[in-house]
C-alpha atoms as a PDB file:
ATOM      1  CA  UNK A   1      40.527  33.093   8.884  1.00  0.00           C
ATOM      2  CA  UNK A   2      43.930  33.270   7.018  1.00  0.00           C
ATOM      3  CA  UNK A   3      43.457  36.957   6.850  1.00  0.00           C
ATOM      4  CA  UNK A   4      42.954  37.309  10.506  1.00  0.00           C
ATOM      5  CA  UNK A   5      46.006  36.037  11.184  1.00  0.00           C
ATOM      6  CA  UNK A   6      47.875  38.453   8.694  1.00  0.00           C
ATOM      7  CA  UNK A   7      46.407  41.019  10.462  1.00  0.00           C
ATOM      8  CA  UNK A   8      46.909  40.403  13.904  1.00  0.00           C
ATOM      9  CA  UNK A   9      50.289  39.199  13.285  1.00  0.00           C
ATOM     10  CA  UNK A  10      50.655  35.725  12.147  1.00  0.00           C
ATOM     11  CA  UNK A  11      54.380  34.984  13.495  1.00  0.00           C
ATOM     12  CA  UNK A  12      53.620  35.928  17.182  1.00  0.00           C
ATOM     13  CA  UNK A  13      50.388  33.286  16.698  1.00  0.00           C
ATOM     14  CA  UNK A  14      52.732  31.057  15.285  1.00  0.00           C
ATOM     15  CA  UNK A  15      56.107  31.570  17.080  1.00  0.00           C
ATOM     16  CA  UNK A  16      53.901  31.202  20.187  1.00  0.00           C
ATOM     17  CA  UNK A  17      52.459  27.688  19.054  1.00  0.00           C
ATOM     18  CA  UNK A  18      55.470  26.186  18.049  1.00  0.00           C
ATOM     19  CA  UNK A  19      56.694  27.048  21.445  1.00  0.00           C
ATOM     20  CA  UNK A  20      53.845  25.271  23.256  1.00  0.00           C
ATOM     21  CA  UNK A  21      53.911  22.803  21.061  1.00  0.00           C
ATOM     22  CA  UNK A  22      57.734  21.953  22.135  1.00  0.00           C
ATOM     23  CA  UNK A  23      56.898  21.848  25.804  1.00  0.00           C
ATOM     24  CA  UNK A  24      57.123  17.920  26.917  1.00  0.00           C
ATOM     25  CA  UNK A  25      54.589  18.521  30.381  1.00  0.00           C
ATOM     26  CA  UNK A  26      51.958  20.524  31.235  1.00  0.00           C
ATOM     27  CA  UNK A  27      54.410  21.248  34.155  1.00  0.00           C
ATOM     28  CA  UNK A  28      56.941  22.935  31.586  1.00  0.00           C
ATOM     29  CA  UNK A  29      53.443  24.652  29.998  1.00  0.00           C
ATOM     30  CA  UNK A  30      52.379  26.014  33.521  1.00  0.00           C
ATOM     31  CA  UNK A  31      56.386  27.220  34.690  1.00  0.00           C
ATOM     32  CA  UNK A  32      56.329  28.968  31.020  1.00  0.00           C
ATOM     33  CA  UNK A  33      53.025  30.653  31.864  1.00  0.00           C
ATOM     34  CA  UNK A  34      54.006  31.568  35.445  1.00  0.00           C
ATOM     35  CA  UNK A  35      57.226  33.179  34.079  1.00  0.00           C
ATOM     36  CA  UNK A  36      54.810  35.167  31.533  1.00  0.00           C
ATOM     37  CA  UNK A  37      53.195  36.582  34.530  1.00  0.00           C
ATOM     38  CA  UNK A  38      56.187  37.800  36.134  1.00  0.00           C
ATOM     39  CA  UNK A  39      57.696  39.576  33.405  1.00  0.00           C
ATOM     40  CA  UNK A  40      54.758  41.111  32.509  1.00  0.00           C
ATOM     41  CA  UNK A  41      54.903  44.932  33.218  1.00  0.00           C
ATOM     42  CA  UNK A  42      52.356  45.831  35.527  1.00  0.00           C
ATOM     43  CA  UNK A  43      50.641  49.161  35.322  1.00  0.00           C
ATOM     44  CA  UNK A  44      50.499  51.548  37.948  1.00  0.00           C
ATOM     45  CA  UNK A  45      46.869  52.134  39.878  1.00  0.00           C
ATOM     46  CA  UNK A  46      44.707  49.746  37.625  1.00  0.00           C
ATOM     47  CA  UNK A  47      43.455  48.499  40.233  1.00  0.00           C
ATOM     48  CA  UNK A  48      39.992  50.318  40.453  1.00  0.00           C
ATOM     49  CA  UNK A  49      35.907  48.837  40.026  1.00  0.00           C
ATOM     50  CA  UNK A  50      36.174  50.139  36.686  1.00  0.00           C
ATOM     51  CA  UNK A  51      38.291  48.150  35.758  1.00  0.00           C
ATOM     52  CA  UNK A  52      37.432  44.948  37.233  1.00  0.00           C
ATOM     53  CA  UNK A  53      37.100  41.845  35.011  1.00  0.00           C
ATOM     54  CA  UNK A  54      34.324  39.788  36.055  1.00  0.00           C
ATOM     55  CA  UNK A  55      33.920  36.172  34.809  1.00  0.00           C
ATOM     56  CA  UNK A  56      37.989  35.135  35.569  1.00  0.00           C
ATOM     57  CA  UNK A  57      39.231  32.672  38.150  1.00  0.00           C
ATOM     58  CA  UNK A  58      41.422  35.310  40.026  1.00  0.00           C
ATOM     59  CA  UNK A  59      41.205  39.004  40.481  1.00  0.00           C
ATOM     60  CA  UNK A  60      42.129  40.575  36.962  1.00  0.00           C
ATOM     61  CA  UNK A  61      41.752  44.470  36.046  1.00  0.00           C
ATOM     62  CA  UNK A  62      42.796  45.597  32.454  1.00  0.00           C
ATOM     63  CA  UNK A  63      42.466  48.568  30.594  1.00  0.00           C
ATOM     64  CA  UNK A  64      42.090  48.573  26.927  1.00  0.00           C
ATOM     65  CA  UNK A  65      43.486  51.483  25.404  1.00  0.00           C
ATOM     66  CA  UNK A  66      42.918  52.626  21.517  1.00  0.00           C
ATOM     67  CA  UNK A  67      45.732  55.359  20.880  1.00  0.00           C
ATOM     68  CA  UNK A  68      45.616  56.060  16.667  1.00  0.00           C
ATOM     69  CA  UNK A  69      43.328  52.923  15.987  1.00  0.00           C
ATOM     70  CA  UNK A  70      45.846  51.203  17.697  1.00  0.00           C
ATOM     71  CA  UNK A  71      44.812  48.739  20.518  1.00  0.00           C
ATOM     72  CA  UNK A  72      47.163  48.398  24.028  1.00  0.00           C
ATOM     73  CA  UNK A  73      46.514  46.328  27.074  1.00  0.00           C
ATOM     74  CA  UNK A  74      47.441  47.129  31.006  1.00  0.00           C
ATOM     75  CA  UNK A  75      46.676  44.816  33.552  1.00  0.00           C
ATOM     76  CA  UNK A  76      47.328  43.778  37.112  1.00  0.00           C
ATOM     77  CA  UNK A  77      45.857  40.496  38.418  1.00  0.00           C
ATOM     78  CA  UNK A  78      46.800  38.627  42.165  1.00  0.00           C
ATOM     79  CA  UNK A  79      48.033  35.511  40.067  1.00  0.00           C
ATOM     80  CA  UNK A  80      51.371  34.794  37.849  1.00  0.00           C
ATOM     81  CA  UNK A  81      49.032  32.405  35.616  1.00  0.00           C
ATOM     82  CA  UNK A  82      46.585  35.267  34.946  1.00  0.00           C
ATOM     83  CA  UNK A  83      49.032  37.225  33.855  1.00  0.00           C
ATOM     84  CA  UNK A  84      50.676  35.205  31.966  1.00  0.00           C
ATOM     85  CA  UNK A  85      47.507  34.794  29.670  1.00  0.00           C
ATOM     86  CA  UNK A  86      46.873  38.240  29.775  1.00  0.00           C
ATOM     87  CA  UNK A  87      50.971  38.355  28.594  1.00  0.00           C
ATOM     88  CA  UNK A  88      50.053  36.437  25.366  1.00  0.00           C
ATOM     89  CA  UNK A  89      47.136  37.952  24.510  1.00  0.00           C
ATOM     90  CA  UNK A  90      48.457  41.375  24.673  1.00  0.00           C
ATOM     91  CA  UNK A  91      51.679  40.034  22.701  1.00  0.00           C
ATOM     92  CA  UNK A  92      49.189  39.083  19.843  1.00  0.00           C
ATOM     93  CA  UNK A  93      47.086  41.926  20.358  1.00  0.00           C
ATOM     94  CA  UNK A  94      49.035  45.031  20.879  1.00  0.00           C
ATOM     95  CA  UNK A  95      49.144  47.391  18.174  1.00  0.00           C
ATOM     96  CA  UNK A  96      46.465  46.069  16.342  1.00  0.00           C
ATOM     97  CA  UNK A  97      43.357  48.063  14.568  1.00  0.00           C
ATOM     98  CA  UNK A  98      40.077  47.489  16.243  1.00  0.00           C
ATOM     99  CA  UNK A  99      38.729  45.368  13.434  1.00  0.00           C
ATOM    100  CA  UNK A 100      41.322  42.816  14.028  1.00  0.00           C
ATOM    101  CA  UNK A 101      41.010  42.590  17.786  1.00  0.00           C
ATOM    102  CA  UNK A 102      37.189  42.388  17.372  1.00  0.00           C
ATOM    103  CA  UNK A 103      37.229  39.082  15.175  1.00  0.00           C
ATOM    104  CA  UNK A 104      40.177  37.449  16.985  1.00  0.00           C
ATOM    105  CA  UNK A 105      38.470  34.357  18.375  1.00  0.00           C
ATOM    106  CA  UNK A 106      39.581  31.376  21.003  1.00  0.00           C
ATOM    107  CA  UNK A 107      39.711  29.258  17.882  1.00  0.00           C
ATOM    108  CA  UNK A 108      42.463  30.969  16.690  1.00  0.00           C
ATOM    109  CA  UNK A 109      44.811  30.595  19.689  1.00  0.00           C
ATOM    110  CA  UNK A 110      43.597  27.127  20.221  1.00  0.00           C
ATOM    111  CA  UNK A 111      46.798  25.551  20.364  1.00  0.00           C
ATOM    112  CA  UNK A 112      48.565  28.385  22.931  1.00  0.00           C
ATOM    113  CA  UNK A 113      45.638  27.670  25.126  1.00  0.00           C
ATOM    114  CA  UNK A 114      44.890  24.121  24.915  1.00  0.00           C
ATOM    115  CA  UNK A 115      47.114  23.088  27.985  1.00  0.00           C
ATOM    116  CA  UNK A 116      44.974  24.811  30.178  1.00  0.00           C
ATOM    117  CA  UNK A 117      42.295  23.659  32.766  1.00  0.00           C
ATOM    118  CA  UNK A 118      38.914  24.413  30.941  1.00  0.00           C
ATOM    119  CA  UNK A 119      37.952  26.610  33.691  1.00  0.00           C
ATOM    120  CA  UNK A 120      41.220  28.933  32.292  1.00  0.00           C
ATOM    121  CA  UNK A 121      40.416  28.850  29.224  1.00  0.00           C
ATOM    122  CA  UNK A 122      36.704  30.114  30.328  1.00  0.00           C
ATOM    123  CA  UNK A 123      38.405  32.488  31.726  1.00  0.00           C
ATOM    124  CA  UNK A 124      40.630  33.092  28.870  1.00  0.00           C
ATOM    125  CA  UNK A 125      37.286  34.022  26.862  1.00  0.00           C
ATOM    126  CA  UNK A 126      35.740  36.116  29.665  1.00  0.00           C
ATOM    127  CA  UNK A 127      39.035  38.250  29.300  1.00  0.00           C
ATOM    128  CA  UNK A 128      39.027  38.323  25.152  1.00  0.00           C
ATOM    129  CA  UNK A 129      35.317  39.026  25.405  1.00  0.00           C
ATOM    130  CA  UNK A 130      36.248  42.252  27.850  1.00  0.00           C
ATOM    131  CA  UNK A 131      38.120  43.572  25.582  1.00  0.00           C
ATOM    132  CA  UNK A 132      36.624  43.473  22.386  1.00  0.00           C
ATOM    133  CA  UNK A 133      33.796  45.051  24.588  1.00  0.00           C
ATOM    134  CA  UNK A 134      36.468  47.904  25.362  1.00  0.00           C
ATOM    135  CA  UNK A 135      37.077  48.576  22.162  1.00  0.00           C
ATOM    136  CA  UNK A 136      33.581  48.502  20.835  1.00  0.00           C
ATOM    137  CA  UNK A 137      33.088  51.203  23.381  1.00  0.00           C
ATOM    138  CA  UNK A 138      35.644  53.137  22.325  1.00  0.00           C
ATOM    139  CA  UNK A 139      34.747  53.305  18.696  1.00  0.00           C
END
């Protein structure tokens, strides 16, 4: 486990639990997530079947890119809170080697994601589980 986080950068893990861990309400949790989702850049026609990940509470399509056995994520989703999930796990998982993403587990982000509703973090899985299927495919 202590490699794992080594590898898939250990101070964003951190830096992002300490910073969850500060928040006083789940309202301050939930206005930090929505504001996630609206910085997060959206990419341009993602929107296709393709794309579509099934299993999440609101519309979500993401692309999982591997450039150089590097891993990148795109997505577009109808909700702020989506995205703002989809914001932290592509700040822990971009630019990471496939081996890394692939053993990256809920567990390990347990404390960035234990504010939310269990049916989020469901979803939350649903979307980790995509892409390590992405990148197994592209391997």
């Amino acid at each position: 486990m202590f490699l794992l986080y080594i590898n898939i950068g250990m101070n964003m893990i951190q830096t992002l639990s300490a910073q969850v861990n500060n928040f006083l309400s789940a309202e301050q949790y939930n206005d930090w997530l929505f504001a996630l989702g609206e910085s997060f850049v959206i990419t341009d026609n993602i929107r296709r079947r393709e794309l579509y990940v099934r299993g999440c509470e609101n519309n979500l399509w993401m692309q999982v890119e591997l450039f150089e056995n590097s891993v990148k994520l795109h997505a577009d989703s109808d909700s702020q809170m989506t995205l703002g999930i989809v914001h932290i796990l592509q700040k822990i998982l971009n630019d990471s080697v496939p081996d890394d993403v692939k053993s990256l587990t809920l567990y390990d982000i347990h404390e960035i994601i234990a504010p939310l509703s269990s049916v989020r973090k469901k979803g939350t899985q649903h979307i980790l589980n995509y892409i390590k299927q992405c990148v197994d495919n592209q391997q």
